[in-house]
Protein backbone atom coordinates (compact mmCIF):
# COMPACT_ATOMS: atom_id res chain seq x y z
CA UNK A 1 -6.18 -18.19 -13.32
CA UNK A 2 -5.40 -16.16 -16.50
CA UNK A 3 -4.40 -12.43 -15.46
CA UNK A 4 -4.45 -9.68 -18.01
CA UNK A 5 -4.59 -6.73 -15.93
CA UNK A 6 -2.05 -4.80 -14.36
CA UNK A 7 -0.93 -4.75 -10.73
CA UNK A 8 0.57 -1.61 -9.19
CA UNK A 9 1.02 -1.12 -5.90
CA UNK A 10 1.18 2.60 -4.16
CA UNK A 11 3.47 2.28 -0.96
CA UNK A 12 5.23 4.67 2.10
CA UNK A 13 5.00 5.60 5.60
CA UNK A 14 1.89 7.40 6.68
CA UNK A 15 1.47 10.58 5.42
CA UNK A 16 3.57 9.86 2.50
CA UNK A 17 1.06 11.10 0.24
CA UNK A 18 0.27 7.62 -1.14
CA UNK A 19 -3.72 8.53 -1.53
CA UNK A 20 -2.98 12.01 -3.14
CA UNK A 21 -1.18 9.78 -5.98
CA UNK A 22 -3.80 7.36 -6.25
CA UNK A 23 -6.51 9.71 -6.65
CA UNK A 24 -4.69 11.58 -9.47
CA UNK A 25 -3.82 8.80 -10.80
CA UNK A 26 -7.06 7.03 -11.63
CA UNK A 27 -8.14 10.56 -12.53
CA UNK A 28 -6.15 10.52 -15.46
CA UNK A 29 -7.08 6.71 -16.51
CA UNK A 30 -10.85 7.37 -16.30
CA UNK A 31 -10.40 10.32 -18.47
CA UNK A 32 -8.79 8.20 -20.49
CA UNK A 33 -10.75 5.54 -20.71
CA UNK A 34 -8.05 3.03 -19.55
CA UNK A 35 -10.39 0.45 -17.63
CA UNK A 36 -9.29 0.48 -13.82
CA UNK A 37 -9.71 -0.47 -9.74
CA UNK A 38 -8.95 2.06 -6.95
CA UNK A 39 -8.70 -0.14 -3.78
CA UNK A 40 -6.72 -0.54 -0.42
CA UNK A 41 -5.10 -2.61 2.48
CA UNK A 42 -6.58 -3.04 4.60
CA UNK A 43 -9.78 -2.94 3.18
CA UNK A 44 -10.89 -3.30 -0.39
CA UNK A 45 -14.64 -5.60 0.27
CA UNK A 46 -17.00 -4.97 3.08
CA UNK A 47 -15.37 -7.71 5.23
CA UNK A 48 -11.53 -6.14 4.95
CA UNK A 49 -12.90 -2.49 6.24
CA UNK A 50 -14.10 -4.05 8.83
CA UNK A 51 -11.18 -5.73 10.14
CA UNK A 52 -9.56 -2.38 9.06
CA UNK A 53 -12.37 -0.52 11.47
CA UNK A 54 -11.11 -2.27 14.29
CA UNK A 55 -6.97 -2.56 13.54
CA UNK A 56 -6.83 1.12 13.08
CA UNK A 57 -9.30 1.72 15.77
CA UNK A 58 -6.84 3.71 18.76
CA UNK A 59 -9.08 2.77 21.43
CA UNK A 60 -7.48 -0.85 21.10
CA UNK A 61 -4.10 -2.38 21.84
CA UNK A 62 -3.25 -5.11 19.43
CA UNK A 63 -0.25 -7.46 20.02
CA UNK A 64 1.88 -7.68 16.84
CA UNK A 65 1.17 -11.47 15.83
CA UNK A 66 -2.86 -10.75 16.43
CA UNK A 67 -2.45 -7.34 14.32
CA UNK A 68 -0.31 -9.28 11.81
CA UNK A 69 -2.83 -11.80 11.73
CA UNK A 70 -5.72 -9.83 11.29
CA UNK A 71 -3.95 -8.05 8.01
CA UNK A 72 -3.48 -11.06 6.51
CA UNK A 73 -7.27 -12.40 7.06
CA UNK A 74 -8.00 -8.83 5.13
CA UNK A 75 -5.64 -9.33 2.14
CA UNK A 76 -6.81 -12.99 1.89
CA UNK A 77 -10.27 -11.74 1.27
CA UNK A 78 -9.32 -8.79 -0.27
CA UNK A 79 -6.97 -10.82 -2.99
CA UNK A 80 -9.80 -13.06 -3.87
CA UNK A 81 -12.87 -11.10 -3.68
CA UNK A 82 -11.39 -7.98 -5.48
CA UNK A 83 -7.70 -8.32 -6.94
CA UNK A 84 -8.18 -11.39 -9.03
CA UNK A 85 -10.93 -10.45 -10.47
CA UNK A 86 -9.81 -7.08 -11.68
CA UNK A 87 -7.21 -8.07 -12.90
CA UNK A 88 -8.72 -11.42 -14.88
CA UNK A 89 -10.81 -8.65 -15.91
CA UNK A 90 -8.11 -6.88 -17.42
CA UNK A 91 -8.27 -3.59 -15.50
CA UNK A 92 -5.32 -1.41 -14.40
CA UNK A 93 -5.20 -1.96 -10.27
CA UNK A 94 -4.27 0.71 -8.19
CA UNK A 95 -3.79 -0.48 -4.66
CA UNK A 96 -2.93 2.01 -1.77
CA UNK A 97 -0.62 -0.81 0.20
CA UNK A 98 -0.15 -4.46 0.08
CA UNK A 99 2.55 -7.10 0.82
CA UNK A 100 5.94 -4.38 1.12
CA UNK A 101 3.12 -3.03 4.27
CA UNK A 102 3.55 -5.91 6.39
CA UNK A 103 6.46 -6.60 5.83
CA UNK A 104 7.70 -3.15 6.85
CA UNK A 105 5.40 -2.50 9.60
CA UNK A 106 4.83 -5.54 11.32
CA UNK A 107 8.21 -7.02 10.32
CA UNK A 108 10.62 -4.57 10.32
CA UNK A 109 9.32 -2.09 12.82
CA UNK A 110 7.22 -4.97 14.84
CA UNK A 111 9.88 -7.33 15.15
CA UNK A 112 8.22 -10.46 14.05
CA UNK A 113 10.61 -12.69 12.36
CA UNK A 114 10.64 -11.68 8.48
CA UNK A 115 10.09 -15.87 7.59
CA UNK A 116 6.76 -15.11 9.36
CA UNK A 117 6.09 -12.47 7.43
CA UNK A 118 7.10 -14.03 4.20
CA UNK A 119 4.74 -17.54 4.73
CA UNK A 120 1.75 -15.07 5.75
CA UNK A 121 1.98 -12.86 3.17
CA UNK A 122 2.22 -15.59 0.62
CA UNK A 123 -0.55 -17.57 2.60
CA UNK A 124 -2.85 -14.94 2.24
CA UNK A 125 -2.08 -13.65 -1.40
CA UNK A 126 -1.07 -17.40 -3.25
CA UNK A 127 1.55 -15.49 -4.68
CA UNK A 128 -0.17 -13.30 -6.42
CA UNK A 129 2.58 -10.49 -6.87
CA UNK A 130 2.19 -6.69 -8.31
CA UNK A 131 3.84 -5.55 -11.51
CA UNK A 132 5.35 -2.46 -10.14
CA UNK A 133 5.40 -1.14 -6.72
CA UNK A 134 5.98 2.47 -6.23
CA UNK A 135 7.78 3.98 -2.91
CA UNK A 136 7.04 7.21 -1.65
CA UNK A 137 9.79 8.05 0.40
CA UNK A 138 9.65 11.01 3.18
CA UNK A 139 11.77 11.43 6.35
CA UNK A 140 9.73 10.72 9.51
CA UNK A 141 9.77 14.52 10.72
CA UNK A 142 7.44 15.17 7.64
CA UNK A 143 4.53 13.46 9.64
CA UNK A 144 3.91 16.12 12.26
CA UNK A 145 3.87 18.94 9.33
CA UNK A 146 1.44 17.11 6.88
CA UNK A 147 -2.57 17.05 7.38
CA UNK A 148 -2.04 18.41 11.15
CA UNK A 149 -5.80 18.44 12.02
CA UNK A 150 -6.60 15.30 11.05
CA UNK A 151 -7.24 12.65 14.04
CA UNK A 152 -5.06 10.04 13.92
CA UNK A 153 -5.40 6.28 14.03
CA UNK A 154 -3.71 3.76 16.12
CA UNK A 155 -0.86 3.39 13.51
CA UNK A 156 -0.82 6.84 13.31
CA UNK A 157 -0.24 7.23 17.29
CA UNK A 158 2.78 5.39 17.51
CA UNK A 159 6.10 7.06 18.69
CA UNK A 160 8.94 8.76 16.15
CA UNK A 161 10.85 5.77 16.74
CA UNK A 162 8.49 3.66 15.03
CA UNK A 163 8.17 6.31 12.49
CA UNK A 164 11.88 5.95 12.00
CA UNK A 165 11.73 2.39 11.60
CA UNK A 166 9.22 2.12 9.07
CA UNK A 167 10.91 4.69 6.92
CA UNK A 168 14.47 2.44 7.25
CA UNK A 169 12.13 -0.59 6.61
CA UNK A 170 11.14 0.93 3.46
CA UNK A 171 14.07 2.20 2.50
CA UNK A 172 15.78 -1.24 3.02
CA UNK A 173 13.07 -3.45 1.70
CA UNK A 174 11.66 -2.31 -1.13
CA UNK A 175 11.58 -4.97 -4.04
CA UNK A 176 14.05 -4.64 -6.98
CA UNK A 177 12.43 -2.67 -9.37
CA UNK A 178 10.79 -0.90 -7.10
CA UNK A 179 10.11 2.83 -8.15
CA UNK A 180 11.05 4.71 -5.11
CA UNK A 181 10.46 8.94 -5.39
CA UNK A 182 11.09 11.71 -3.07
CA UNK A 183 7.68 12.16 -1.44
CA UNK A 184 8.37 15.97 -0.68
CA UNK A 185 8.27 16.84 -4.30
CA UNK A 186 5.53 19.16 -5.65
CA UNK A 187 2.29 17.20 -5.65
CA UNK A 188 1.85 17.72 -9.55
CA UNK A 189 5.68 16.81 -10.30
CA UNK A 190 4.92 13.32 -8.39
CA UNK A 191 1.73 12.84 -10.26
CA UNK A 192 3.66 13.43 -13.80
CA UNK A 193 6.60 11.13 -13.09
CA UNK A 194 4.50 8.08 -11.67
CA UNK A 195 2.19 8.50 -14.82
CA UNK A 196 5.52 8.61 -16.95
CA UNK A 197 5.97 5.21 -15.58
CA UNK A 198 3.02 3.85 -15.56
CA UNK A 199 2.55 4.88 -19.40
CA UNK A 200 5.95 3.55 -20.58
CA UNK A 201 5.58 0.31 -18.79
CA UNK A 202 1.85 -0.34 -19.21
CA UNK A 203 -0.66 1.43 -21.79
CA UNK A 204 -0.93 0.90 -25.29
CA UNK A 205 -0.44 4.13 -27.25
């Protein structure tokens, strides 16, 4: 399939202040004009939030090949239903998590052998790879001081330890050419520098 569009990928540990970005972000393009898709892992067509309902449900306990699983059953949809299209379409795609995800959270911090990973995530997107993905990095100890009152899901519930891992799994995974920016930064600082990059890399002037 021809692909015109654009690919970005907004990624970090919970509470990164990944959907702050986004939002901002397409914002901008829609005042703009810049033609664009705000979407999500999981999630992203009625089918994917489902299967995100129930994965970040706490209520359940998931073992880490069934939770892996069930991500990639969402992306698979997700990637076909929603990304290729967009982007065939030519629009700018902004998409709060996506391969980098899995393989931090239910690689790196699960345990499940990275090959695993790697066949799933390729499985479930045929390759289809972004043109930028961008890192917010905070420590873990910035989760218990950000958005305090909101309930939190099962991912959400899991121990500092995990919290710890994910952040090292970030920090030692992301992709080369990966933008990777200090997630404790003044929200409008953040905004500026990821459209700096965006712009340079991607929009016509």
């Amino acid at each position: 399939m021809k692909r015109s569009g654009v690919f970005l990928v907004l990624e970090g540990p919970d509470k990164s202040g990944k959907s702050t970005q986004a939002r901002l972000l397409v914002e901008r393009l829609k005042k703009m004009s810049i033609p664009f898709l705000h979407t999500r892992e999981p999630g992203g067509t009625s089918f994917a939030e489902e299967i995100r309902r129930i994965l970040l449900d706490p209520k359940h306990q998931v073992e880490p090949l069934a939770e892996l699983l069930l991500y990639e059953a969402a992306r698979a949809q997700h990637t076909e239903e929603t990304l290729r299209p967009a982007l065939k379409a030519g629009k700018l795609v902004v998409c709060e998590r996506y391969i980098l995800s899995t393989e931090v959270y239910q690689g790196y911090a699960r345990g499940i052998d990275k090959a695993v990973v790697g066949r799933a995530n390729e499985l479930a997107t045929g390759g289809l790879k972004p043109d930028l993905t961008v890192v917010f990095d905070i420590p873990d100890g910035e989760f218990d001081t950000r958005d305090v009152k909101r309930r939190h899901d099962r991912l959400e519930n899991e121990p500092a330890a995990f919290r710890r891992r994910v952040r090292q799994g970030y920090r030692k995974l992301a992709p080369k050419g990966a933008l990777v920016l200090d997630g404790r930064k003044p929200v409008e600082e953040l905004h500026e520098t990821l459209f700096g990059a965006v712009a340079r890399r991607f929009l016509k002037r």
